[in-house]
PDB file of N, CA and C in Angstrom:
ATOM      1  N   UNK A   1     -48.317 -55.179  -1.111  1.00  0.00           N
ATOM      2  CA  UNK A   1     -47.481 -54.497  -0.160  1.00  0.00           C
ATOM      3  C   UNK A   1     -48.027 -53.103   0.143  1.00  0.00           C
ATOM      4  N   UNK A   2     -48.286 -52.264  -0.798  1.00  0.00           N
ATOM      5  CA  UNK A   2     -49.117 -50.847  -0.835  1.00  0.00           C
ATOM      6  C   UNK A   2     -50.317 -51.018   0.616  1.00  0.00           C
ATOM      7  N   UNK A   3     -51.322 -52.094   0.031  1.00  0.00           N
ATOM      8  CA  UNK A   3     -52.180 -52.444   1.168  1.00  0.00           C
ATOM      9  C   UNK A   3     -52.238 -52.775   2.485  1.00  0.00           C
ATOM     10  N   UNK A   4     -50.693 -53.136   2.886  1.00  0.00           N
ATOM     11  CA  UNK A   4     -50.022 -53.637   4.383  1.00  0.00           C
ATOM     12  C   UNK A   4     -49.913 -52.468   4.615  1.00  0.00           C
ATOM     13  N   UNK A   5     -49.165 -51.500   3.879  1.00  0.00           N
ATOM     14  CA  UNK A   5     -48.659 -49.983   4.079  1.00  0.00           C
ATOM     15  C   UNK A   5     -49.879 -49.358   4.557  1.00  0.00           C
ATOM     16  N   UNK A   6     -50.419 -49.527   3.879  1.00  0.00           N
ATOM     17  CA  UNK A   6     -51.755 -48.316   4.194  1.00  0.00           C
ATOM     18  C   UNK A   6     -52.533 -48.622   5.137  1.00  0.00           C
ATOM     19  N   UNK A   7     -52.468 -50.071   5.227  1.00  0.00           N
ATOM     20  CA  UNK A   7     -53.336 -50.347   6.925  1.00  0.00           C
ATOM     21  C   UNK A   7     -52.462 -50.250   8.034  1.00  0.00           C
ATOM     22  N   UNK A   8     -51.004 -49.979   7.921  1.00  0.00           N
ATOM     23  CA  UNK A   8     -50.195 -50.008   8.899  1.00  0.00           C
ATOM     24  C   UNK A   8     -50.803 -48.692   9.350  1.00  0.00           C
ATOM     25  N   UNK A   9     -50.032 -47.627   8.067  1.00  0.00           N
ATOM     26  CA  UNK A   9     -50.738 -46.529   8.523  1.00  0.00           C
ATOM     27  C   UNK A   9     -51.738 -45.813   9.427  1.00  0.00           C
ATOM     28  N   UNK A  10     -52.991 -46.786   8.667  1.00  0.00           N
ATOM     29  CA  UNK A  10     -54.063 -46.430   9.335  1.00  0.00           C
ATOM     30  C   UNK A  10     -54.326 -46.884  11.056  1.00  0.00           C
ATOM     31  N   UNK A  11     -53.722 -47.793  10.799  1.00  0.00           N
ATOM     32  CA  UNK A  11     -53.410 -48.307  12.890  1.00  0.00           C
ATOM     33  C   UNK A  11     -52.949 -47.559  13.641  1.00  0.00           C
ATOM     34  N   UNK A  12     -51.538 -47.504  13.368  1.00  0.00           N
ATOM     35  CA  UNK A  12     -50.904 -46.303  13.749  1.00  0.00           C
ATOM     36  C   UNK A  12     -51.738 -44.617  14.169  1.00  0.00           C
ATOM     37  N   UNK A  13     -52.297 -44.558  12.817  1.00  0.00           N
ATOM     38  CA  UNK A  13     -52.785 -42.946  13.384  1.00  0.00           C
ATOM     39  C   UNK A  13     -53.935 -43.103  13.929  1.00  0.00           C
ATOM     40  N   UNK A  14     -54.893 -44.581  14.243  1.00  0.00           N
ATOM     41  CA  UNK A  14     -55.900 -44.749  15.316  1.00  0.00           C
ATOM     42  C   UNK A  14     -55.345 -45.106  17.068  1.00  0.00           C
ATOM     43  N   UNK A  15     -54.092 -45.313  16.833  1.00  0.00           N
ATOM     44  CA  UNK A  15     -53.414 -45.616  17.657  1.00  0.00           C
ATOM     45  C   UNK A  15     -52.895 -44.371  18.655  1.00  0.00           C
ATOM     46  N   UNK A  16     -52.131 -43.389  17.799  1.00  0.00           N
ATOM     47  CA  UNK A  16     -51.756 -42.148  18.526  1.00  0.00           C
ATOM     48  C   UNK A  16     -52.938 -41.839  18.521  1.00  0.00           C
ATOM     49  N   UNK A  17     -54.088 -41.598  18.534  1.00  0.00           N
ATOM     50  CA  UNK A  17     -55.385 -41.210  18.974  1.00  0.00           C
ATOM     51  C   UNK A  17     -55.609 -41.648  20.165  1.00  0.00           C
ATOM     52  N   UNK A  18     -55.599 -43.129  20.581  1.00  0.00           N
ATOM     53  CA  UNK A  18     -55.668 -43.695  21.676  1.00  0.00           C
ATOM     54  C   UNK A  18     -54.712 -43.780  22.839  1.00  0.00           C
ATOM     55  N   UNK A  19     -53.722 -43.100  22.300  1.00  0.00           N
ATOM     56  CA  UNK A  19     -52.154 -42.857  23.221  1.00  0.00           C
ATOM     57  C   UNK A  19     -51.859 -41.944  23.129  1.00  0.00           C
ATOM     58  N   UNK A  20     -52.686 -40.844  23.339  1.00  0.00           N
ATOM     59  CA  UNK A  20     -52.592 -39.170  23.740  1.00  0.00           C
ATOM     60  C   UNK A  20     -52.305 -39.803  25.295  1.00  0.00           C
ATOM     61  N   UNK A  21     -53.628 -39.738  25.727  1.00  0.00           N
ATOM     62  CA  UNK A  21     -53.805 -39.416  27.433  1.00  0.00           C
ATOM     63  C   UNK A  21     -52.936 -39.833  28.126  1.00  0.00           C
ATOM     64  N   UNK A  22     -52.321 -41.222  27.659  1.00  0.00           N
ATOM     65  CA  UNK A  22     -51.143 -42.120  27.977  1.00  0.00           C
ATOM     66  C   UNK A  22     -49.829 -41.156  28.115  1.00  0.00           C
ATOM     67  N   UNK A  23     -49.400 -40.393  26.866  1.00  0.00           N
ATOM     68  CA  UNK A  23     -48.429 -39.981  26.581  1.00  0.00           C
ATOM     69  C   UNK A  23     -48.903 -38.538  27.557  1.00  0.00           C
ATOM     70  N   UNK A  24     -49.878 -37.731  27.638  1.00  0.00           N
ATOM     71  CA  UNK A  24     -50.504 -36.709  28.465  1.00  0.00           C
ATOM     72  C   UNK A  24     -49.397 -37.120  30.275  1.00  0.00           C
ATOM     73  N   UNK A  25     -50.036 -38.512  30.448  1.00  0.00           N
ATOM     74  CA  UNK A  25     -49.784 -38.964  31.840  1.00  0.00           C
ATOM     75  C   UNK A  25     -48.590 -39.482  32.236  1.00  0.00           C
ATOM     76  N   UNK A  26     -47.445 -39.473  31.432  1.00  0.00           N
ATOM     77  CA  UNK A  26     -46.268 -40.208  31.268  1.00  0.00           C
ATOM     78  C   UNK A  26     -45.364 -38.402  31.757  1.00  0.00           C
ATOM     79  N   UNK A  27     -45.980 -37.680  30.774  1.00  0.00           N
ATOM     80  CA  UNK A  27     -45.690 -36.366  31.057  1.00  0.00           C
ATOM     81  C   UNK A  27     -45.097 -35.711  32.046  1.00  0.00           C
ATOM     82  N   UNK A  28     -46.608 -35.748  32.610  1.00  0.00           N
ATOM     83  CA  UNK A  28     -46.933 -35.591  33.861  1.00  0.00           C
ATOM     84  C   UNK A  28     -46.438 -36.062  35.218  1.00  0.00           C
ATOM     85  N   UNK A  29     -45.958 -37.475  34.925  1.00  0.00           N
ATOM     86  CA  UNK A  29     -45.189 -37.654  35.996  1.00  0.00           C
ATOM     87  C   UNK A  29     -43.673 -37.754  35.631  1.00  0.00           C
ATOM     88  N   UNK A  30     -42.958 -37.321  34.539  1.00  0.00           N
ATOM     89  CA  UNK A  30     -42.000 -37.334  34.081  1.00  0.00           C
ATOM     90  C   UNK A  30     -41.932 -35.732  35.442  1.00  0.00           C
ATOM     91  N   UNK A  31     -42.633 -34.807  34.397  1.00  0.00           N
ATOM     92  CA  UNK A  31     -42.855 -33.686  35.610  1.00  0.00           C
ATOM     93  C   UNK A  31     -42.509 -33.791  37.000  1.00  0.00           C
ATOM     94  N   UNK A  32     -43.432 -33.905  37.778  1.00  0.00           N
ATOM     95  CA  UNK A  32     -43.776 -34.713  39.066  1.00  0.00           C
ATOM     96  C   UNK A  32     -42.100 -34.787  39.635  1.00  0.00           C
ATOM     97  N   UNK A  33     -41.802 -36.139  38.540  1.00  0.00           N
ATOM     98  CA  UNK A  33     -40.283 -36.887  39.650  1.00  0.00           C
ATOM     99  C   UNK A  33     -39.255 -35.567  39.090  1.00  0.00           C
ATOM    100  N   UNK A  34     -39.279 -34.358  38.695  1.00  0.00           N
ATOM    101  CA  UNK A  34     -38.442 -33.285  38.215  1.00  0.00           C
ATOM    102  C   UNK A  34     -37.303 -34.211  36.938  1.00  0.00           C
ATOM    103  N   UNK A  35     -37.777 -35.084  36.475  1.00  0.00           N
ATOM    104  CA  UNK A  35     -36.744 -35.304  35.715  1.00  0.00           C
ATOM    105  C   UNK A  35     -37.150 -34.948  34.307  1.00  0.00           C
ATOM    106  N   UNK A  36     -35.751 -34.214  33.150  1.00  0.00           N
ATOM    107  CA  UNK A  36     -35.234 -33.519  32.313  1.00  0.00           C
ATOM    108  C   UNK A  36     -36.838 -34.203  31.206  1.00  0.00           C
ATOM    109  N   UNK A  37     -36.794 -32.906  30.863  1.00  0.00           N
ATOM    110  CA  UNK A  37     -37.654 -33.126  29.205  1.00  0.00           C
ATOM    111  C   UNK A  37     -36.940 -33.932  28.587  1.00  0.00           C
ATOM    112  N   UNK A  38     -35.476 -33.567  28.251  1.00  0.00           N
ATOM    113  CA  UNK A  38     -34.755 -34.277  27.316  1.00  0.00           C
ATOM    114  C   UNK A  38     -35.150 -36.467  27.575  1.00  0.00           C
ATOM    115  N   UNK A  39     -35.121 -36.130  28.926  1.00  0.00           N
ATOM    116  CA  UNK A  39     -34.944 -37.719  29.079  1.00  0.00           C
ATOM    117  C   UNK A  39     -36.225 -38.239  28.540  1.00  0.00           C
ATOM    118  N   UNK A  40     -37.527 -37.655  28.831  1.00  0.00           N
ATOM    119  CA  UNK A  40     -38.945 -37.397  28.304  1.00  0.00           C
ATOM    120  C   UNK A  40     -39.070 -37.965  26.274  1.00  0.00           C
ATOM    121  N   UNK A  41     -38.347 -36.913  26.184  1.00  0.00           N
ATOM    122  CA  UNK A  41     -38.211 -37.038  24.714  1.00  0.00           C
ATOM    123  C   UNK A  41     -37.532 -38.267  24.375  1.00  0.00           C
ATOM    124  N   UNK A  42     -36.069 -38.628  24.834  1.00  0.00           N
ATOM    125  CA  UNK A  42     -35.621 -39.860  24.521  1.00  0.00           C
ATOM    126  C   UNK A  42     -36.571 -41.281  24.402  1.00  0.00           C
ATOM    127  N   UNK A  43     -37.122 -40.956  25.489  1.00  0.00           N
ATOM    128  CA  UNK A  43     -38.604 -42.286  25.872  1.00  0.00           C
ATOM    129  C   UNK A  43     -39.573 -42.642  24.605  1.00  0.00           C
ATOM    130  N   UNK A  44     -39.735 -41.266  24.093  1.00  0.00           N
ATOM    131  CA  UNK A  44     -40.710 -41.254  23.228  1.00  0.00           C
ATOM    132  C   UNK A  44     -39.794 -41.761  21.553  1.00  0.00           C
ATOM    133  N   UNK A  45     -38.906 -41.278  21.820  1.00  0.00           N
ATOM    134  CA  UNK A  45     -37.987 -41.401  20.206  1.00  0.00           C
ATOM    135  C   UNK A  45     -37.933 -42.937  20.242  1.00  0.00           C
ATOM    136  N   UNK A  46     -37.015 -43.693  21.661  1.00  0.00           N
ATOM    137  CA  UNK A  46     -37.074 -45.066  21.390  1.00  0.00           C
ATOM    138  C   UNK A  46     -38.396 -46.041  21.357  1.00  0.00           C
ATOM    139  N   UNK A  47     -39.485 -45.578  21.838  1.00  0.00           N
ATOM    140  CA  UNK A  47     -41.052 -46.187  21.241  1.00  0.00           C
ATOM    141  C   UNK A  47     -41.200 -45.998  20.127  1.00  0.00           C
ATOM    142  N   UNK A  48     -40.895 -44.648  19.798  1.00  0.00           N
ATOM    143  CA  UNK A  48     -41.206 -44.774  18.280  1.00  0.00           C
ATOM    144  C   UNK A  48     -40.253 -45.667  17.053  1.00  0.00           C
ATOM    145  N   UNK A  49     -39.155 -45.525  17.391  1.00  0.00           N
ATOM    146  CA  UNK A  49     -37.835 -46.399  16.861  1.00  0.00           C
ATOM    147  C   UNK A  49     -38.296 -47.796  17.169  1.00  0.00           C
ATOM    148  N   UNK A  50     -39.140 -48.145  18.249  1.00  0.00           N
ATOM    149  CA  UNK A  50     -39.560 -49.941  18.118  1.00  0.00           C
ATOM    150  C   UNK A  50     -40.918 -50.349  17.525  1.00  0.00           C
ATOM    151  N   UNK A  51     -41.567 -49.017  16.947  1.00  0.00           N
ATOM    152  CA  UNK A  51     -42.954 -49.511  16.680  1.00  0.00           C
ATOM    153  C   UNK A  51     -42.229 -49.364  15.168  1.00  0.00           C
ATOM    154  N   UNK A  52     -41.785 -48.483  14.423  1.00  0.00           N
ATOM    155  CA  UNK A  52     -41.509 -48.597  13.141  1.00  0.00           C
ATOM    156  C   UNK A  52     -40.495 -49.103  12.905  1.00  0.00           C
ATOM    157  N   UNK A  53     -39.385 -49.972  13.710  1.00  0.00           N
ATOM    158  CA  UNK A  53     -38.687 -50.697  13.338  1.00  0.00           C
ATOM    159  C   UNK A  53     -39.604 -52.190  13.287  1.00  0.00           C
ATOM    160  N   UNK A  54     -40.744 -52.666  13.686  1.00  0.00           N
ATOM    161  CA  UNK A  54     -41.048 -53.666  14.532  1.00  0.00           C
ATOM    162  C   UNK A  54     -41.880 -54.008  12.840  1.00  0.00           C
ATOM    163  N   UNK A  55     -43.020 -52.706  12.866  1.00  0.00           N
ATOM    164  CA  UNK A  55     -43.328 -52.733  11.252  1.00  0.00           C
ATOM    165  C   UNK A  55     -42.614 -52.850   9.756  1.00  0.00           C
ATOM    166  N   UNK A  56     -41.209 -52.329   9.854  1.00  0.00           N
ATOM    167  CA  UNK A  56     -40.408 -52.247   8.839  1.00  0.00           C
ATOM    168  C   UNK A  56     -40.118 -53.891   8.685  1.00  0.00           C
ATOM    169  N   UNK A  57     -39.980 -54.543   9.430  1.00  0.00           N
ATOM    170  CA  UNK A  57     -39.705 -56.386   9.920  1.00  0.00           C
ATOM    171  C   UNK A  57     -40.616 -56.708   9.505  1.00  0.00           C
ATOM    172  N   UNK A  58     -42.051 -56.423  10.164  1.00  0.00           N
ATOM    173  CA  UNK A  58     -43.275 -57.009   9.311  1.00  0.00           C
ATOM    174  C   UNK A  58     -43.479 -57.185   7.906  1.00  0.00           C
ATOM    175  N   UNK A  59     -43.398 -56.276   7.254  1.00  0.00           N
ATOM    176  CA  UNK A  59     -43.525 -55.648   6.246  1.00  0.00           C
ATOM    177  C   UNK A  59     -42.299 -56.530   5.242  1.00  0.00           C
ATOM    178  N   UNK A  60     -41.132 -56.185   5.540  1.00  0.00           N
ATOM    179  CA  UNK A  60     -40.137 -57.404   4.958  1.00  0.00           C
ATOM    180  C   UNK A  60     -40.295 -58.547   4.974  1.00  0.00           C
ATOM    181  N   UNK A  61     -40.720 -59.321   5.922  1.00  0.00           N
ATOM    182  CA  UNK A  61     -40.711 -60.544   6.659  1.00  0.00           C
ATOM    183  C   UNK A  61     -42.418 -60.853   5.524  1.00  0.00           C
ATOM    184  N   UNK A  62     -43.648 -60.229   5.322  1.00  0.00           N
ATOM    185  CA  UNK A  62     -44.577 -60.346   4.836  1.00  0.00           C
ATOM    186  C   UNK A  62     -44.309 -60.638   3.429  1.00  0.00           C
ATOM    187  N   UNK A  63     -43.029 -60.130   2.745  1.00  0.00           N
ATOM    188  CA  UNK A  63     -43.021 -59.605   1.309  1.00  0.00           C
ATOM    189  C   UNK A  63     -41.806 -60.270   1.135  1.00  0.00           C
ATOM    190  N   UNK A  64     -41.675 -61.404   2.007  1.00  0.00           N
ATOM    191  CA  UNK A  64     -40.139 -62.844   1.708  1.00  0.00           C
ATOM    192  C   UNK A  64     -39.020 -61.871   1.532  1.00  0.00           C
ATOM    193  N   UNK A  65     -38.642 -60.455   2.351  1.00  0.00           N
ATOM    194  CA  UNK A  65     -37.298 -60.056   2.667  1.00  0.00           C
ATOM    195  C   UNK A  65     -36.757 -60.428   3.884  1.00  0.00           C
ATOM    196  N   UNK A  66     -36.483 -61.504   4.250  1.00  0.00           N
ATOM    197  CA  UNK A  66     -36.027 -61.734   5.181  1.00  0.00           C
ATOM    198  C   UNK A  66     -34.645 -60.987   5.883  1.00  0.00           C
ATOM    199  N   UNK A  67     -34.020 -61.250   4.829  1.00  0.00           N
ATOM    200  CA  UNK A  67     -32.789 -60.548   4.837  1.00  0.00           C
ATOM    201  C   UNK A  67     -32.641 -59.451   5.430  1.00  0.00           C
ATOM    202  N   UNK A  68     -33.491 -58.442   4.377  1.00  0.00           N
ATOM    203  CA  UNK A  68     -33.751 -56.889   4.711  1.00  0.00           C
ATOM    204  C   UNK A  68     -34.630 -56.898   6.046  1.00  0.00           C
ATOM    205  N   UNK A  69     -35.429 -57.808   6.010  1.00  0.00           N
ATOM    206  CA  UNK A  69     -35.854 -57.720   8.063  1.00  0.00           C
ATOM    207  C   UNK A  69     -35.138 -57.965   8.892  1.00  0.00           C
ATOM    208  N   UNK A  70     -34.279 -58.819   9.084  1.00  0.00           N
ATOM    209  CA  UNK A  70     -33.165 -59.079   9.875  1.00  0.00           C
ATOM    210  C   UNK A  70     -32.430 -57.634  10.160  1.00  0.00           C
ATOM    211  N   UNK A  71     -31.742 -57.217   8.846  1.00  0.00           N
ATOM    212  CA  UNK A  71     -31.005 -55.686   8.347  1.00  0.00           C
ATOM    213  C   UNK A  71     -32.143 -54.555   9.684  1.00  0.00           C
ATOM    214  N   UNK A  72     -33.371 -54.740   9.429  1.00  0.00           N
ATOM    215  CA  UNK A  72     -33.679 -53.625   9.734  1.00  0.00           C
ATOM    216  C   UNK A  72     -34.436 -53.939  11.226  1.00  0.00           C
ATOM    217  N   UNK A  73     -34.099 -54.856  11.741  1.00  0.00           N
ATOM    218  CA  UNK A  73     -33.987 -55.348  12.915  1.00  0.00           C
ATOM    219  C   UNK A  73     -32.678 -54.899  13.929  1.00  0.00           C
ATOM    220  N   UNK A  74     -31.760 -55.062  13.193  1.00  0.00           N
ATOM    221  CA  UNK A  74     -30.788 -54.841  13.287  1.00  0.00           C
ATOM    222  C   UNK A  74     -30.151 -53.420  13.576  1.00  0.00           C
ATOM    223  N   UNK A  75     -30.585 -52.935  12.572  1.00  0.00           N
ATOM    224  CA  UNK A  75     -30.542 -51.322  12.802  1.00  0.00           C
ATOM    225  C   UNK A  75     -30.985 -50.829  14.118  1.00  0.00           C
ATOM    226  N   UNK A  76     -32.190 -50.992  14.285  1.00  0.00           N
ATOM    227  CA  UNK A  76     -33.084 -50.549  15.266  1.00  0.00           C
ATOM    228  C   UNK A  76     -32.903 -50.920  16.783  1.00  0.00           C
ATOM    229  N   UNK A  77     -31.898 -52.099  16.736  1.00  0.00           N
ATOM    230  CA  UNK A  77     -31.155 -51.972  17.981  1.00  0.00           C
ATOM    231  C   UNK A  77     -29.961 -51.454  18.458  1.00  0.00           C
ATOM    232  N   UNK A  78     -29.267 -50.863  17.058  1.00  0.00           N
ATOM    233  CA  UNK A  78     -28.116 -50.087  16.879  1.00  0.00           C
ATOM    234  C   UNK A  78     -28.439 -48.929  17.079  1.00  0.00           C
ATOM    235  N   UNK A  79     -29.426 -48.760  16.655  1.00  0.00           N
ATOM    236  CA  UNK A  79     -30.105 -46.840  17.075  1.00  0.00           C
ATOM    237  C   UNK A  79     -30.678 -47.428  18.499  1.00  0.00           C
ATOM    238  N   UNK A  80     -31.417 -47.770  19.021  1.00  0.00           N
ATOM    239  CA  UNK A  80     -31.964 -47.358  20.579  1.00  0.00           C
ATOM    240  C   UNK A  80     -31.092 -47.973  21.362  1.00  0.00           C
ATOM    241  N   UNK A  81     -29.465 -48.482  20.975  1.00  0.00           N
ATOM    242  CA  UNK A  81     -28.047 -48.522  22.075  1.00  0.00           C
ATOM    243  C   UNK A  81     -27.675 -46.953  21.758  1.00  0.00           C
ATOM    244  N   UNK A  82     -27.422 -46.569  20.805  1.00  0.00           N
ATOM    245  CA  UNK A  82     -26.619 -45.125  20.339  1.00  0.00           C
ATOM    246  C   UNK A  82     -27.355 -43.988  21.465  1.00  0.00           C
ATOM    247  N   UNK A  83     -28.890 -44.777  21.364  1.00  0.00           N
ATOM    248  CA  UNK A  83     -29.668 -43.306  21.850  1.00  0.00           C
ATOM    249  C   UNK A  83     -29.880 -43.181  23.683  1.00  0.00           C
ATOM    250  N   UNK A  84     -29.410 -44.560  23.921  1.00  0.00           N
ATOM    251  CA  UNK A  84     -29.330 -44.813  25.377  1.00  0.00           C
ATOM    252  C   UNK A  84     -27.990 -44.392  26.090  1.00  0.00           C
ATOM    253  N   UNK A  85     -27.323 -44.131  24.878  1.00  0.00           N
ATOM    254  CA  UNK A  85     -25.721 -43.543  25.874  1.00  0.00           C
ATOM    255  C   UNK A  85     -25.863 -42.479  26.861  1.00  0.00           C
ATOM    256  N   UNK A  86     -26.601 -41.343  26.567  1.00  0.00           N
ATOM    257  CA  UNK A  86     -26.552 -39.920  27.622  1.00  0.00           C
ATOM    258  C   UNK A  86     -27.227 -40.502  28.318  1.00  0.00           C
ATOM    259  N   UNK A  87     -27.992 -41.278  28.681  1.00  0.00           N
ATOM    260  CA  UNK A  87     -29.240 -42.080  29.866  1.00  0.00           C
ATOM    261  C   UNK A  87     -28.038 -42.839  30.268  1.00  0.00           C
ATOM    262  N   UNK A  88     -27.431 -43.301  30.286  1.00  0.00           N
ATOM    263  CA  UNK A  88     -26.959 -44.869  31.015  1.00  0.00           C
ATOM    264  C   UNK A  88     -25.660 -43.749  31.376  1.00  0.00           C
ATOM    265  N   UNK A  89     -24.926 -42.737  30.619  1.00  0.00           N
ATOM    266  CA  UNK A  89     -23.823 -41.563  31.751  1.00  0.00           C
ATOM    267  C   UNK A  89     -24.499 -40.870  32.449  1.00  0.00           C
ATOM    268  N   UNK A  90     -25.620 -40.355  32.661  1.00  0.00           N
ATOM    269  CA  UNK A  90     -26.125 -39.541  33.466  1.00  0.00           C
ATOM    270  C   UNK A  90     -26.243 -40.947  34.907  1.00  0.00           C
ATOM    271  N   UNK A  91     -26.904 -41.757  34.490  1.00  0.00           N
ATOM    272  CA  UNK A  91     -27.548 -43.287  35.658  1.00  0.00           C
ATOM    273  C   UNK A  91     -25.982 -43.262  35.918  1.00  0.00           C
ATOM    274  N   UNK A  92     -25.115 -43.345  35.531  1.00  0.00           N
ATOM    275  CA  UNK A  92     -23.315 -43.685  35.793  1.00  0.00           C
ATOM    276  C   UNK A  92     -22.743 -42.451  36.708  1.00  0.00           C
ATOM    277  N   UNK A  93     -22.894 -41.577  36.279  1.00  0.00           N
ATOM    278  CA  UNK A  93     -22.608 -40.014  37.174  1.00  0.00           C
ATOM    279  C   UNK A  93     -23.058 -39.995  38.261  1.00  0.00           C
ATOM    280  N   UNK A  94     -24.793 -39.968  38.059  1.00  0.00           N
ATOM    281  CA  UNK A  94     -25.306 -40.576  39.433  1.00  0.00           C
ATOM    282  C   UNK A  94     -25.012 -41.320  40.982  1.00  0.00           C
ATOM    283  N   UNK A  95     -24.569 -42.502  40.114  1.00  0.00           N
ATOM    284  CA  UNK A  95     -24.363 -43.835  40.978  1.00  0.00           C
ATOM    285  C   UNK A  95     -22.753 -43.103  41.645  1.00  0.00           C
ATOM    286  N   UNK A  96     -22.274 -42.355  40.893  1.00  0.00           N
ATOM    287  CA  UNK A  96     -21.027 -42.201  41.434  1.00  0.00           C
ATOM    288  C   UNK A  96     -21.005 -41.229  42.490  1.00  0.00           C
ATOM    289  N   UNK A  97     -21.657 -40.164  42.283  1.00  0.00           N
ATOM    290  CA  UNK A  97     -22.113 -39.060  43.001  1.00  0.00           C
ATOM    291  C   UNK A  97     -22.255 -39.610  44.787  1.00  0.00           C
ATOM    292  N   UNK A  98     -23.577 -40.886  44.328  1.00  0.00           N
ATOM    293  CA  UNK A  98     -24.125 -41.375  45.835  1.00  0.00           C
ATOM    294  C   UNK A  98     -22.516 -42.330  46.471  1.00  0.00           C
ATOM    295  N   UNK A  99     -21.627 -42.657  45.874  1.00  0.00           N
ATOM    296  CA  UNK A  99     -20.854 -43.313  46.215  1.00  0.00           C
ATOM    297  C   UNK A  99     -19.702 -42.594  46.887  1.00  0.00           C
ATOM    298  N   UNK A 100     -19.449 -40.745  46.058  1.00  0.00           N
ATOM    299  CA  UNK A 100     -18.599 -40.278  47.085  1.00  0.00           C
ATOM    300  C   UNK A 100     -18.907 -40.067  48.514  1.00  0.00           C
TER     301      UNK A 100
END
């Protein structure tokens, strides 16, 4: 298990190496369309919430926790609904705005 860990690891931080410019250009046009850093940041929290929830599954699921993968499957869609609430009232405010 140590050895899954440590090559996860190591993917991962060859990975954000290769998903700078990406994340550089996502930026950038986050910029561009004037919409909020905050929403910017949310984007990035729920990628990150599906790559280490996605591994935490692996990792269980590798080491016959099924259970605990399911659990932490589970979680991870309970956190990126929680974290989509101010996104989906702002898209709701919106829609209402164009409707008065």
């Amino acid at each position: 298990m140590l050895i899954s860990l440590a090559a996860c690891t190591a993917v991962i931080s060859g990975f954000t190496v290769f998903l700078q410019p990406v994340i550089n250009d996502v930026r950038e046009i986050f910029t561009e369309a004037g919409i909020s850093d905050s929403y910017l940041a949310l984007v990035f929290k729920a990628a990150a919430i599906c790559f280490v929830t996605q591994i935490t599954c692996d990792i269980c699921t590798d080491s016959g926790e099924s259970a605990i993968a399911s659990a932490a499957e589970l979680w991870g869609r309970g956190e990126l609904t929680l974290m989509s609430l101010p996104v989906i009232r702002s898209l709701l405010e919106q829609i209402g705005d164009i409707l008065q």
